[in-house]
C-alpha atoms as a PDB file:
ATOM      1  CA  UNK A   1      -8.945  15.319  -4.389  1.00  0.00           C
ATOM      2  CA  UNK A   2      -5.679  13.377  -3.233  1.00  0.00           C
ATOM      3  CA  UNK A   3      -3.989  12.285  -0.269  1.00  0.00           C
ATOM      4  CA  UNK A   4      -0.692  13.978   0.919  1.00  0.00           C
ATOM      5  CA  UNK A   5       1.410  11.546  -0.792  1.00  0.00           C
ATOM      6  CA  UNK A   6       0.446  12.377  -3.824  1.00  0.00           C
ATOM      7  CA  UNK A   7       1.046  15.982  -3.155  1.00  0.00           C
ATOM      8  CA  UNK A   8       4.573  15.277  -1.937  1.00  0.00           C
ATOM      9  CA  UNK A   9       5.017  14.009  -5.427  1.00  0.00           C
ATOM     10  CA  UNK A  10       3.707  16.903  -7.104  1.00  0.00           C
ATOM     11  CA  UNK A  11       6.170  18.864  -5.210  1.00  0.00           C
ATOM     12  CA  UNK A  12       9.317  16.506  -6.061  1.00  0.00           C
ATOM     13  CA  UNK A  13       7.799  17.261  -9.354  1.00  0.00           C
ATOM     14  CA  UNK A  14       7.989  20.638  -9.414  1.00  0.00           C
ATOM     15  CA  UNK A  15      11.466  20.643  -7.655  1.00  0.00           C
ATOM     16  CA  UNK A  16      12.889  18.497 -10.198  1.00  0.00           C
ATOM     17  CA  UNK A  17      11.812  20.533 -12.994  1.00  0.00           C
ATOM     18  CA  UNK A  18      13.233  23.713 -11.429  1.00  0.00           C
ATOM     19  CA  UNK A  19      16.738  22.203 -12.046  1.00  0.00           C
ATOM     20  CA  UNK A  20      18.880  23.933 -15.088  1.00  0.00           C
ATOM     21  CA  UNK A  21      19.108  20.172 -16.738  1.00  0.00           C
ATOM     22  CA  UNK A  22      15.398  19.806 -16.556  1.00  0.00           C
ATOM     23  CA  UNK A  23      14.902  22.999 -18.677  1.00  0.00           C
ATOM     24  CA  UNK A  24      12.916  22.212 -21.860  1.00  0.00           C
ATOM     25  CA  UNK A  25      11.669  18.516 -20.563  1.00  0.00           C
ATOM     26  CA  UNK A  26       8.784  17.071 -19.844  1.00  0.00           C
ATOM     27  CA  UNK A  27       7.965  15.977 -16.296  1.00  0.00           C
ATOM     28  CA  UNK A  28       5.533  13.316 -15.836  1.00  0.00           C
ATOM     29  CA  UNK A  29       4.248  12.857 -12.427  1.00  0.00           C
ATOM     30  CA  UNK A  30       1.971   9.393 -10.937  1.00  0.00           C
ATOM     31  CA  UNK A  31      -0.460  10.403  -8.132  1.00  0.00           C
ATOM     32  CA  UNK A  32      -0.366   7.747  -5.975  1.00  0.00           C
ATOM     33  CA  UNK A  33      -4.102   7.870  -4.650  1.00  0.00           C
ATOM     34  CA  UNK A  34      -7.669   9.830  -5.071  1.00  0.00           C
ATOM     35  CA  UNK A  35      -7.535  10.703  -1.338  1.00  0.00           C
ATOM     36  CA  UNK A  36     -10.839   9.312  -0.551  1.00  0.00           C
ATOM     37  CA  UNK A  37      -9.785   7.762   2.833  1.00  0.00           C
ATOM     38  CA  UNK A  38      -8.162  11.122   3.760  1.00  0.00           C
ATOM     39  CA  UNK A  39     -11.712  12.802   4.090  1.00  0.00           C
ATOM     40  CA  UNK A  40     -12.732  10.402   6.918  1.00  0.00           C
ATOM     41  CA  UNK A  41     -10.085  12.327   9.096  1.00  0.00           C
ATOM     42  CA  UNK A  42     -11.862  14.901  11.242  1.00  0.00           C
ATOM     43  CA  UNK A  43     -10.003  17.797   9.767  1.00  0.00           C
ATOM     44  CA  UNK A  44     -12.293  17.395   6.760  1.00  0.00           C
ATOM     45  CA  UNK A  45     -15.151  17.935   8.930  1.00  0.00           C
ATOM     46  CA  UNK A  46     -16.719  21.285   7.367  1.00  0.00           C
ATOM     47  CA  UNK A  47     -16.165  20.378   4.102  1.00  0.00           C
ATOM     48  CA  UNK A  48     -18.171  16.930   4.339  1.00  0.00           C
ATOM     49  CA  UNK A  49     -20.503  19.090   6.190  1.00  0.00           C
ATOM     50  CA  UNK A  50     -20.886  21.460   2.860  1.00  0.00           C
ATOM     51  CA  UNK A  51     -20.373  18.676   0.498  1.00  0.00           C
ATOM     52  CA  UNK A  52     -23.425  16.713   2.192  1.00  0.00           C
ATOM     53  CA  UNK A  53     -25.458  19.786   2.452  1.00  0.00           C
ATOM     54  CA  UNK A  54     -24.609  20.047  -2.013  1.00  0.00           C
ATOM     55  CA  UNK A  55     -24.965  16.346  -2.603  1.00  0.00           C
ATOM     56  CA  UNK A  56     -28.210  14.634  -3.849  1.00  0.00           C
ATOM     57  CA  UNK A  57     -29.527  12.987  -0.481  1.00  0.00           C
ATOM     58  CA  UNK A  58     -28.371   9.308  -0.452  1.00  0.00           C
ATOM     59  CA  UNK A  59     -25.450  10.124  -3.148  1.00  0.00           C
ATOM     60  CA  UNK A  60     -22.444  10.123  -0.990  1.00  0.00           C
ATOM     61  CA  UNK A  61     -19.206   9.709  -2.122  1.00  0.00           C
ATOM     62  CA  UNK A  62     -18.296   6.349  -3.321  1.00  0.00           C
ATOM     63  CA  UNK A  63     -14.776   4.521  -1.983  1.00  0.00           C
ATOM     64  CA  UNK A  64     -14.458   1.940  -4.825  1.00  0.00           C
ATOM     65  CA  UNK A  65     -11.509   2.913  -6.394  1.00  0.00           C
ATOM     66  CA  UNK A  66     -12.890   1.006  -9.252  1.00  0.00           C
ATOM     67  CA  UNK A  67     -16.117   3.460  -9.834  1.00  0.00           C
ATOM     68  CA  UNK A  68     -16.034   7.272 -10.251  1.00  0.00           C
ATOM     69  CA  UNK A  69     -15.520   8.918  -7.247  1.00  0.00           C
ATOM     70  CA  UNK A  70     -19.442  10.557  -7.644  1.00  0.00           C
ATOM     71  CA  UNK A  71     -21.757   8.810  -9.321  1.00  0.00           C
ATOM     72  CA  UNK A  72     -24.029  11.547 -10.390  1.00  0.00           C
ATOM     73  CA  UNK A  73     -24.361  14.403 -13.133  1.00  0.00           C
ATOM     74  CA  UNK A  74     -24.153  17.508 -11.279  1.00  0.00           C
ATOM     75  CA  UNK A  75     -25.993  19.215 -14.359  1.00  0.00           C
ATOM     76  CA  UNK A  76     -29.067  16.740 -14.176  1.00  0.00           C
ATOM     77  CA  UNK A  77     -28.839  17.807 -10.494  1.00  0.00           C
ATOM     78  CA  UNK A  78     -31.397  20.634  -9.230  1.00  0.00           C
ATOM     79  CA  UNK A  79     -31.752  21.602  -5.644  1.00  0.00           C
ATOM     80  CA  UNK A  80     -35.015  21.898  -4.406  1.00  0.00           C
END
């Protein structure tokens, strides 16, 4: 998941690549964030919903940009 910045840079991206001079180069595009914060926002409400229903209970999500973003194996996981 990312935030809407990093989006808008997938799209200059993509734009700048469409140009005749582009043609046959490679683009390299930096995502500016994971979009964790962007899930607080109530918009996001079903989906944390669905993704808390999924999740191991107590494994939420972590925030620390400096830890993976879920810090389980979903293939050791198996619902009840």
């Amino acid at each position: 998941m990312v935030g809407p910045s990093s989006g808008a840079a997938i799209k200059y991206a993509f734009d700048v690549a469409a140009r005749p001079e582009a043609k046959g180069s490679t683009i390299v595009v930096v995502l500016p964030s994971h979009g964790i914060r962007y899930v607080a926002h109530p918009l996001w409400a079903a989906v944390n919903a669905e993704a808390n229903e999924a999740l191991p209970p107590g494994e939420a999500p972590c925030s620390d940009k400096e830890q993976p973003i879920l810090l389980w194996a979903s293939e050791e996981y198996k619902k009840a």
